[in-house]
C-alpha atoms as a PDB file:
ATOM      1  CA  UNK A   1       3.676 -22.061  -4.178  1.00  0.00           C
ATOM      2  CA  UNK A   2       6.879 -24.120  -3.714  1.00  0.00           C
ATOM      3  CA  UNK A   3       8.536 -23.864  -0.704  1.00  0.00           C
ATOM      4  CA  UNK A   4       5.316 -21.989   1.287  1.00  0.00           C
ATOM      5  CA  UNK A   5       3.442 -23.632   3.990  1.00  0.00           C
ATOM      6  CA  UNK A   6      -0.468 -23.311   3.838  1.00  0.00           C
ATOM      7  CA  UNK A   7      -2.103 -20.033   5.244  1.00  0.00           C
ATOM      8  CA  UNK A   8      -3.838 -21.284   8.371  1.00  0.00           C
ATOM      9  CA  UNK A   9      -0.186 -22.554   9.481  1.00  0.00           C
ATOM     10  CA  UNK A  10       1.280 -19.012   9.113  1.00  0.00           C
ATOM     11  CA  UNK A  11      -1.445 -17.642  11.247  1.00  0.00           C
ATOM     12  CA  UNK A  12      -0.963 -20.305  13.755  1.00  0.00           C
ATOM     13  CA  UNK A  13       2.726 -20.452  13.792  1.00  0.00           C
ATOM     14  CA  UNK A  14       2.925 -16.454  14.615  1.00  0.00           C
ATOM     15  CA  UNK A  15       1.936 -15.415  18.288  1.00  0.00           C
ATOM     16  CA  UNK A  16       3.277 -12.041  20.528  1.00  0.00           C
ATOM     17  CA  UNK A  17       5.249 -12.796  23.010  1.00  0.00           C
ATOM     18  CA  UNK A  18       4.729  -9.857  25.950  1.00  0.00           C
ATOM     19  CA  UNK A  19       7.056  -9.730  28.834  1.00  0.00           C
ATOM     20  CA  UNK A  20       4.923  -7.279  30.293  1.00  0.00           C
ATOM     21  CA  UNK A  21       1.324  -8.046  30.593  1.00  0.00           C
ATOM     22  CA  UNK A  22      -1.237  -6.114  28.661  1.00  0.00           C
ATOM     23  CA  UNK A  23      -3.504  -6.063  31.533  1.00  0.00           C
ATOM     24  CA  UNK A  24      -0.516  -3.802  33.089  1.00  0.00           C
ATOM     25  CA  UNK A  25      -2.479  -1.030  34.780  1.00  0.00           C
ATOM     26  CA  UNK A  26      -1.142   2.353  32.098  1.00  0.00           C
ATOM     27  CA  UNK A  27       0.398   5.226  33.841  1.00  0.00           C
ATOM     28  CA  UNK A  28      -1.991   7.718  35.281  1.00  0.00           C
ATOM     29  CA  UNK A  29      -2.032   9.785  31.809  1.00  0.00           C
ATOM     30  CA  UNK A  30      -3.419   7.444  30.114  1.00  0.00           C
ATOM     31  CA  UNK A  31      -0.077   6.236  28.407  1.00  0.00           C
ATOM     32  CA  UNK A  32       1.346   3.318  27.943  1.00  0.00           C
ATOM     33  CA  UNK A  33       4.890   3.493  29.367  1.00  0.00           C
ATOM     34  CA  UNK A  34       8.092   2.767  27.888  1.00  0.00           C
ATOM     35  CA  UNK A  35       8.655  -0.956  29.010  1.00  0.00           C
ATOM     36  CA  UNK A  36       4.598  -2.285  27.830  1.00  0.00           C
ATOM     37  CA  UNK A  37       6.040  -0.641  24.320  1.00  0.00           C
ATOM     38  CA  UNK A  38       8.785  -2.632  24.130  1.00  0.00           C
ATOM     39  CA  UNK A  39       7.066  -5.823  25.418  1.00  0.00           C
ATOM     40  CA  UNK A  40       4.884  -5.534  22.382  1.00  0.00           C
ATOM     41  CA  UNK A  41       7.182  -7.895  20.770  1.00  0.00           C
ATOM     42  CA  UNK A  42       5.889 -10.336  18.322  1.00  0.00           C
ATOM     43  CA  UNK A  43       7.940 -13.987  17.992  1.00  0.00           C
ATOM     44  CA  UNK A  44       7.769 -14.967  13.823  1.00  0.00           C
ATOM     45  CA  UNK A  45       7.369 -18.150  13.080  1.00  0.00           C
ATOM     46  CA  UNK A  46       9.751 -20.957  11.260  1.00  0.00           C
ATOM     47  CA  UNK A  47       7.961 -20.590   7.462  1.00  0.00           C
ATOM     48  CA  UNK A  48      11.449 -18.903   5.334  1.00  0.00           C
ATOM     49  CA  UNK A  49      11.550 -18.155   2.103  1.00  0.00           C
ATOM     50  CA  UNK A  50      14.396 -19.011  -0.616  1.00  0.00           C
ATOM     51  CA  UNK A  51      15.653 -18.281  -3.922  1.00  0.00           C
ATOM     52  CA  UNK A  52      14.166 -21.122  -5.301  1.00  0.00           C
ATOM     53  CA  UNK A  53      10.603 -20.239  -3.767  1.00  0.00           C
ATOM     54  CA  UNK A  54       9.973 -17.281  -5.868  1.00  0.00           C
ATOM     55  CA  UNK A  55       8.846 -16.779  -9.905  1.00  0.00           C
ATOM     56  CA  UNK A  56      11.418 -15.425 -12.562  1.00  0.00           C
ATOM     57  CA  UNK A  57      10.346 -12.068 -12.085  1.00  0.00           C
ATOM     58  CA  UNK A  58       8.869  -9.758  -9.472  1.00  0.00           C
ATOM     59  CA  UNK A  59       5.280  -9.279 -11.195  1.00  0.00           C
ATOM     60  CA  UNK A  60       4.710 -12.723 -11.443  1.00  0.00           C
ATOM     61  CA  UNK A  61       5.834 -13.664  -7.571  1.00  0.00           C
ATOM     62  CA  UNK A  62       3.788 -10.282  -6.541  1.00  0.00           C
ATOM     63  CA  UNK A  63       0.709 -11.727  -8.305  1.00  0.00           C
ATOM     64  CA  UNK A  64       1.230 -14.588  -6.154  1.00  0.00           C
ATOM     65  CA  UNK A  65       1.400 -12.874  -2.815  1.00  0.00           C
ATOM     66  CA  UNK A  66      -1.195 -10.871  -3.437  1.00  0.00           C
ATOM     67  CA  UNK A  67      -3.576 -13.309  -4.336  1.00  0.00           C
ATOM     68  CA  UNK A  68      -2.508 -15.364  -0.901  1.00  0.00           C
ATOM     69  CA  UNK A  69      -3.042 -12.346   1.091  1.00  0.00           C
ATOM     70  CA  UNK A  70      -6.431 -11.773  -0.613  1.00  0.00           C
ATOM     71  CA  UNK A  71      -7.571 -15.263   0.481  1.00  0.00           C
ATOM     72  CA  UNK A  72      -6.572 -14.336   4.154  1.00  0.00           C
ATOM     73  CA  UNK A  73      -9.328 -13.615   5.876  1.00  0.00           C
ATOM     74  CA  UNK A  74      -7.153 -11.642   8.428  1.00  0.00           C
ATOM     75  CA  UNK A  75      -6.190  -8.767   6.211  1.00  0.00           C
ATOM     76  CA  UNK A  76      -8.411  -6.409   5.433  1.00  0.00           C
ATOM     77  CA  UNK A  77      -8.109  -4.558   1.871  1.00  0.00           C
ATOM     78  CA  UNK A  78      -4.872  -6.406   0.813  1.00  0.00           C
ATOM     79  CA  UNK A  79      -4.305  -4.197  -1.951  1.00  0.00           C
ATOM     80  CA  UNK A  80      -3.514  -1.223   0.690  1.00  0.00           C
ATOM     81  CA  UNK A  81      -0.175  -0.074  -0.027  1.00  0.00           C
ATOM     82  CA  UNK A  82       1.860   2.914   2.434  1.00  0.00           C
ATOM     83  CA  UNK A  83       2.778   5.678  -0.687  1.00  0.00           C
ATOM     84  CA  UNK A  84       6.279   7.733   0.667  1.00  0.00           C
ATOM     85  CA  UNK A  85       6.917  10.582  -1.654  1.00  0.00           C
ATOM     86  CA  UNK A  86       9.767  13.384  -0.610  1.00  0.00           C
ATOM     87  CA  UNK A  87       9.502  16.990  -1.109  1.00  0.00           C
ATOM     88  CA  UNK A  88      10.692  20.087  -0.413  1.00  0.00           C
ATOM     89  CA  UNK A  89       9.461  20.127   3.186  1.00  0.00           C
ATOM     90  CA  UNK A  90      10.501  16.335   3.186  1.00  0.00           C
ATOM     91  CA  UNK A  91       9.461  12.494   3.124  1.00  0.00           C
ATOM     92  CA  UNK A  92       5.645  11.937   3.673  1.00  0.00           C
ATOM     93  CA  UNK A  93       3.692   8.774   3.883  1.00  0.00           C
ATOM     94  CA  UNK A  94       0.074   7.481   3.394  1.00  0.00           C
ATOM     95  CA  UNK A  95      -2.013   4.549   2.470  1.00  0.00           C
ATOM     96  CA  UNK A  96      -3.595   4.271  -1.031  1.00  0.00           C
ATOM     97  CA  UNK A  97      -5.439   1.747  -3.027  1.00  0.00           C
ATOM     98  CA  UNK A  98      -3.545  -0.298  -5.659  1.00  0.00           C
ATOM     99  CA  UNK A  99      -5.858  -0.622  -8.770  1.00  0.00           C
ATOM    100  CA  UNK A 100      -3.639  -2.546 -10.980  1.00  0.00           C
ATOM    101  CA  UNK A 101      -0.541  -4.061 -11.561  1.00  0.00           C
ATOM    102  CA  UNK A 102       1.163  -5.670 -14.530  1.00  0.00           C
ATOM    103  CA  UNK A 103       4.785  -5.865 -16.473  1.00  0.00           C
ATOM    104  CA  UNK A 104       4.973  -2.359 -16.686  1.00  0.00           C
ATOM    105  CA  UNK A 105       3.817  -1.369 -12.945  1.00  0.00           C
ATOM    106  CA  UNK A 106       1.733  -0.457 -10.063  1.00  0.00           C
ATOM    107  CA  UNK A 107      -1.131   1.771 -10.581  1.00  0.00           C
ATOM    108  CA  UNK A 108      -3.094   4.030  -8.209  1.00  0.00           C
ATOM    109  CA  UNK A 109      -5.306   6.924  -8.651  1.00  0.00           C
ATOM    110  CA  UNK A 110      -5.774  10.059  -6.772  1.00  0.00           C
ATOM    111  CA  UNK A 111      -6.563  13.845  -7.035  1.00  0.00           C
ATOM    112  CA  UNK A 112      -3.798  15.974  -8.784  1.00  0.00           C
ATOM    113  CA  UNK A 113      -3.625  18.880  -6.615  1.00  0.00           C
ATOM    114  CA  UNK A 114      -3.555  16.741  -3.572  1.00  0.00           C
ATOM    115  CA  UNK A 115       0.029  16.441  -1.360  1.00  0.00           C
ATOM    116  CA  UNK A 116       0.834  13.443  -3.148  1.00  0.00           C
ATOM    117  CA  UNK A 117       0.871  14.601  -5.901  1.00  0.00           C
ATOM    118  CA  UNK A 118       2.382  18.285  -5.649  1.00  0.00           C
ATOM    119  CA  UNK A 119       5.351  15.659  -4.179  1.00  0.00           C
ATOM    120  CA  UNK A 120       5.583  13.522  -7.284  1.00  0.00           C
ATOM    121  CA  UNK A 121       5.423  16.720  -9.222  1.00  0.00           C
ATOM    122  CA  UNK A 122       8.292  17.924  -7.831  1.00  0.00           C
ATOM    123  CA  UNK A 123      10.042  14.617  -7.375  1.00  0.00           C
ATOM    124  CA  UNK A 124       8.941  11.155  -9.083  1.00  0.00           C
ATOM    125  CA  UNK A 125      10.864   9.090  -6.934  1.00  0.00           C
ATOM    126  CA  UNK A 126       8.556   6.926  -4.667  1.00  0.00           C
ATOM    127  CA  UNK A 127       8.334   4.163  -2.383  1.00  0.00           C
ATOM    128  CA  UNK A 128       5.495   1.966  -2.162  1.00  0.00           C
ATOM    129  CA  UNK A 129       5.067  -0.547   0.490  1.00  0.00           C
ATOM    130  CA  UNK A 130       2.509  -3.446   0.740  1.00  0.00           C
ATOM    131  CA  UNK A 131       2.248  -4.674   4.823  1.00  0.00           C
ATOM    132  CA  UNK A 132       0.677  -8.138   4.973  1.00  0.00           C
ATOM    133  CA  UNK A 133       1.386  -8.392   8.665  1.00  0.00           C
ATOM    134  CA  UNK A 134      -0.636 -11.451   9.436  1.00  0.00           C
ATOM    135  CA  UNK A 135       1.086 -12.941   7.156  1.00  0.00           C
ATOM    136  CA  UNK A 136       4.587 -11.710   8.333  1.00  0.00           C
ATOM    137  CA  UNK A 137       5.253 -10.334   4.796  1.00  0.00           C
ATOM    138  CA  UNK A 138       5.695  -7.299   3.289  1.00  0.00           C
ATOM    139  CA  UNK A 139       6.922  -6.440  -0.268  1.00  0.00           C
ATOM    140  CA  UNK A 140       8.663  -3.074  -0.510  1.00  0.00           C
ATOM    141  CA  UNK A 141       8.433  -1.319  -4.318  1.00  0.00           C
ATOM    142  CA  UNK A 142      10.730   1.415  -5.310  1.00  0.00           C
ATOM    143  CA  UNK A 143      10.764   2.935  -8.452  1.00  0.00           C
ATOM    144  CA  UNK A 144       9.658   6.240 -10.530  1.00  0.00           C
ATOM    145  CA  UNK A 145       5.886   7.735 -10.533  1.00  0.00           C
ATOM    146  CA  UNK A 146       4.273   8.932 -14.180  1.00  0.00           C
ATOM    147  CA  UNK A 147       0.869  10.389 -14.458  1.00  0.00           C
ATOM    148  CA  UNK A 148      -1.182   7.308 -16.707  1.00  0.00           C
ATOM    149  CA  UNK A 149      -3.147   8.946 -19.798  1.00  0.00           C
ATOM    150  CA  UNK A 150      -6.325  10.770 -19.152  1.00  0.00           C
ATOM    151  CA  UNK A 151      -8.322   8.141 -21.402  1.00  0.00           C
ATOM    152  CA  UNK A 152      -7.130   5.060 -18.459  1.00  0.00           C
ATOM    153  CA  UNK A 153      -8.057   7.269 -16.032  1.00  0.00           C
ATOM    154  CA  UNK A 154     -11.578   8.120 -17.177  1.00  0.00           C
ATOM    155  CA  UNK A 155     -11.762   4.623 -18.293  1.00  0.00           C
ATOM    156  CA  UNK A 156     -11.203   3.739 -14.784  1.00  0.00           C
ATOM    157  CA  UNK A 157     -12.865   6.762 -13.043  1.00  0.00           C
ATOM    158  CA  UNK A 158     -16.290   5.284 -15.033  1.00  0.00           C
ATOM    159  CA  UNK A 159     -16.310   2.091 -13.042  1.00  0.00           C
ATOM    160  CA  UNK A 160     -16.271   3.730  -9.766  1.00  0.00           C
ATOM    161  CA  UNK A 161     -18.711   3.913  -7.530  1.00  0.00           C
ATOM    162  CA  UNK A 162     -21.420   6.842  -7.932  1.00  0.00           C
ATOM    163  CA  UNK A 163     -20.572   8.021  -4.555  1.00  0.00           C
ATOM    164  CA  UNK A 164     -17.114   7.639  -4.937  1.00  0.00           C
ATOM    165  CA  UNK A 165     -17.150   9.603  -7.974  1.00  0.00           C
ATOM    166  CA  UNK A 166     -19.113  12.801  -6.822  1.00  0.00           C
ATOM    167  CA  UNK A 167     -16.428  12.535  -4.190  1.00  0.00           C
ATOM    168  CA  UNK A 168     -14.237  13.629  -6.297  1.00  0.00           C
ATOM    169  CA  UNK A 169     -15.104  16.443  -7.502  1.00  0.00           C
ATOM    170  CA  UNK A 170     -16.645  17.356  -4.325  1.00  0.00           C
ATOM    171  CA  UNK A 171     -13.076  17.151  -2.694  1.00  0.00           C
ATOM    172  CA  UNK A 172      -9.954  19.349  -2.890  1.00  0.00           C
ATOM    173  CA  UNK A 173      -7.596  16.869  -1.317  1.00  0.00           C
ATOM    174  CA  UNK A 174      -5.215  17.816   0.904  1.00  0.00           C
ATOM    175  CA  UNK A 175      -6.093  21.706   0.743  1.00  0.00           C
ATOM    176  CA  UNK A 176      -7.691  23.453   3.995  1.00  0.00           C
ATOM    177  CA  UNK A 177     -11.798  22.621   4.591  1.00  0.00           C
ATOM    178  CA  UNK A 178     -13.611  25.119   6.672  1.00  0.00           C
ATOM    179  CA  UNK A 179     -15.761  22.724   7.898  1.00  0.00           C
ATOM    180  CA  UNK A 180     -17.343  19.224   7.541  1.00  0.00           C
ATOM    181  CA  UNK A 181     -20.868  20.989   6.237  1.00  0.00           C
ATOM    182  CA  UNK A 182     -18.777  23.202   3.493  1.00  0.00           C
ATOM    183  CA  UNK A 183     -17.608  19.560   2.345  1.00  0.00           C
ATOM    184  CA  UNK A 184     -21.059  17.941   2.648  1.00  0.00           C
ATOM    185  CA  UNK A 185     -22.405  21.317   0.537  1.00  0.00           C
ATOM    186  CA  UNK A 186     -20.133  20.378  -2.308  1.00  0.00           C
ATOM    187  CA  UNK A 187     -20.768  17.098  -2.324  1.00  0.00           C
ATOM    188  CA  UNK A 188     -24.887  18.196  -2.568  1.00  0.00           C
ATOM    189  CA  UNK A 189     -23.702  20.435  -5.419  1.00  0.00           C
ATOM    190  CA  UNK A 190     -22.456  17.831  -7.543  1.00  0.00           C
ATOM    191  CA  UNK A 191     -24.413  15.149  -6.537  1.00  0.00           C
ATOM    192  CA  UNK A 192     -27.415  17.157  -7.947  1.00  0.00           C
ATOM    193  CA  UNK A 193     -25.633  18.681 -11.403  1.00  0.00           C
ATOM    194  CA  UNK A 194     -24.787  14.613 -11.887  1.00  0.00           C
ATOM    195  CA  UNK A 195     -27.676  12.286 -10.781  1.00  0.00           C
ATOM    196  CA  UNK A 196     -27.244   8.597 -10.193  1.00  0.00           C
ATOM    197  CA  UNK A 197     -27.800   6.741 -12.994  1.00  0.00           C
ATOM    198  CA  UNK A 198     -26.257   9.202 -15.173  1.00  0.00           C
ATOM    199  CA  UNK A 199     -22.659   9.467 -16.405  1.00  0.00           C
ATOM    200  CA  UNK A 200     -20.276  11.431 -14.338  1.00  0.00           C
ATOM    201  CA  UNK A 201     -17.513  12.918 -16.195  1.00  0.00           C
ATOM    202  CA  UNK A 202     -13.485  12.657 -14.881  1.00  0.00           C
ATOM    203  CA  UNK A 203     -12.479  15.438 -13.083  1.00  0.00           C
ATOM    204  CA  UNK A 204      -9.749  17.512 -14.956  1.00  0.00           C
ATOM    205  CA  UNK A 205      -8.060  17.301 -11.317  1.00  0.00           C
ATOM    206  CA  UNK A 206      -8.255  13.305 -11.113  1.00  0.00           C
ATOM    207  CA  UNK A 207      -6.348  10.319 -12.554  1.00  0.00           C
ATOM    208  CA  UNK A 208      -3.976   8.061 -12.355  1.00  0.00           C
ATOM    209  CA  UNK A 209      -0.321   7.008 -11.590  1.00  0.00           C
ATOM    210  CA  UNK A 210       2.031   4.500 -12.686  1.00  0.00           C
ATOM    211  CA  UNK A 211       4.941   2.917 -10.286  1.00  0.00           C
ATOM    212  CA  UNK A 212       7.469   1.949 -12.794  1.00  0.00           C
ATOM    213  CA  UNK A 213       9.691  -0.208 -10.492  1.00  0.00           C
ATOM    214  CA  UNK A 214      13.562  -0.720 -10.430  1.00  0.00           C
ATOM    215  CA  UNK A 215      13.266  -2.861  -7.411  1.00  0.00           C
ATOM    216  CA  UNK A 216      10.976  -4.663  -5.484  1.00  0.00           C
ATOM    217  CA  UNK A 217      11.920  -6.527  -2.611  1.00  0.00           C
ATOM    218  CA  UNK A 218       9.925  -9.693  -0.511  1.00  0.00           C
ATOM    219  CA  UNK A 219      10.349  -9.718   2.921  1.00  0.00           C
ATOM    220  CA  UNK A 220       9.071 -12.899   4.945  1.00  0.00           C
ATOM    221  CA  UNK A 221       9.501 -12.602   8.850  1.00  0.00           C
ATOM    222  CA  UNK A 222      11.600 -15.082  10.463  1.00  0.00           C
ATOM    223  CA  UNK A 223      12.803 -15.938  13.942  1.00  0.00           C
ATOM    224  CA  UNK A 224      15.496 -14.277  16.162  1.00  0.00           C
ATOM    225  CA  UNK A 225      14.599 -11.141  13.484  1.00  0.00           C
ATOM    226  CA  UNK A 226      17.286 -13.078  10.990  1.00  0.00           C
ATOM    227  CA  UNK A 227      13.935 -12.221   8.559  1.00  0.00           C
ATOM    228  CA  UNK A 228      14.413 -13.380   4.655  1.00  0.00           C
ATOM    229  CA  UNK A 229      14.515 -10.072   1.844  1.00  0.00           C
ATOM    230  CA  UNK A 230      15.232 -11.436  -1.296  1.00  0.00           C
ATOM    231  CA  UNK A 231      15.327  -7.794  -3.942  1.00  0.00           C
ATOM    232  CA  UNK A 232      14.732  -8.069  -7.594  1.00  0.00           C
ATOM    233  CA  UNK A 233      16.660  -5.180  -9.182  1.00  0.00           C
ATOM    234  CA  UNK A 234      16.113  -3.999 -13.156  1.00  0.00           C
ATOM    235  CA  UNK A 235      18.625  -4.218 -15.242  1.00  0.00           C
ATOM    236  CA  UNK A 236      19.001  -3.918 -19.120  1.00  0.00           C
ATOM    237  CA  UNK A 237      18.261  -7.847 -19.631  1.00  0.00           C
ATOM    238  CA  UNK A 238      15.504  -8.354 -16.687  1.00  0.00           C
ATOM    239  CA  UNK A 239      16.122  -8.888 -13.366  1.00  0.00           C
ATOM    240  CA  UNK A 240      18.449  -9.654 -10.682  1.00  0.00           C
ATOM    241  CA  UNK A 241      18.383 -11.400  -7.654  1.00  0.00           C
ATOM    242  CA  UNK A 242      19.667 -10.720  -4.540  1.00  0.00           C
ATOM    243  CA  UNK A 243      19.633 -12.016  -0.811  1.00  0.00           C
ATOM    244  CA  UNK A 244      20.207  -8.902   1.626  1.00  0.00           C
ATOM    245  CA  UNK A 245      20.797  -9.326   4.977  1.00  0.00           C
ATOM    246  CA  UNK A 246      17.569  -8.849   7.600  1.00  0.00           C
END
């Protein structure tokens, strides 16, 4: 990519600089006191990023970073992405698996009667947020949550993993579990009504999502914290681009 340094140089360029020692003995509770927080502070390196760095649109330059953070062999699963949905008792956040992204946007899969869910439900406006940390990156997605149609998610649910799939029906996600053997029991249950080797059928409570964006912003860490975030925003003919201060 224009512009972009290669890989080994951002991990080499990036180091923590501690003004407090880890070896610091913690306080007598086990803790780590106030001042070893705030010494874990990590220096960024000199690698920026511009206007004229990035693709014409955000799906294309998203490809891009994701494929550079897949070839890192730092970051584990880069297509981990933080999920903040708000409800009635307020914001909530978790990590979920992006499955697939394109020109109409992101797409994850879960269990419909989990949190995440009851929260899109009630409120389809969603964050998503993709950390790439060793790279000193992360892209931040905002935009509107749909449910996908049930034939993509069985089309996807069939190219899961066995295990993964009597999982879910074995699971009622995010809904009290009595105990670890009551979920092990389930997962017996189904396990033995669907055998490997034979074709598991989707869950009525499982499928898909789809992130329709109306901004997506690149963040690339740079020194003194005056980080880059260049923010494509939707509009009726495409996309804009903006610079926004760190």
């Amino acid at each position: 990519m224009r512009g972009t340094n290669p890989l080994p140089q951002i991990a080499e360029s990036a180091k923590v600089t501690l003004d407090t020692p880890m070896s610091t003995p913690r306080e007598a509770n086990g803790e780590l006191n106030r001042d070893q927080i705030r010494a874990m502070r990590r220096s960024y390196g000199e690698l920026g990023l511009t206007e004229t760095d990035l693709a014409g649109d955000p799906i294309t330059q998203f490809h891009r970073w994701l494929l550079e953070a897949a070839q890192n062999p730092v970051i584990v699963e880069p297509n981990a992405m933080v999920l903040s949905t708000v409800d009635e008792v307020g914001p909530q956040s978790r990590t979920v698996l992006l499955k697939d992204v394109g020109a109409d946007g992101f797409s994850f899969f879960t269990n419909y009667g989990s949190n995440k869910a009851r929260a899109i439900a009630q409120n389809p406006q969603v964050s998503l947020l993709f950390p790439w940390y060793a790279m000193e990156r992360q892209v931040i997605v905002r935009g509107s949550a749909e449910k996908v149609s049930e034939r993509a998610s069985a089309d996807y649910f069939a190219t899961r993993p066995w295990g993964s799939q009597i999982g879910a029906w074995a699971s009622s996600q995010s809904h009290d579990l009595e105990s670890r053997e009551h979920l092990q029991a389930r997962y017996d249950e189904f396990a033995e009504r669907y055998p490997e080797g034979t074709p598991v059928p989707l869950p009525p409570h499982w499928g898909g999502y789809l992130v329709v964006p109306r901004g997506i912003e690149f963040w690339q860490g740079r020194y003194s914290r005056l980080h880059d975030r260049l923010l494509y925003t939707s509009t009726a003919s495409g996309w804009d681009l903006t610079r926004l201060h760190p």
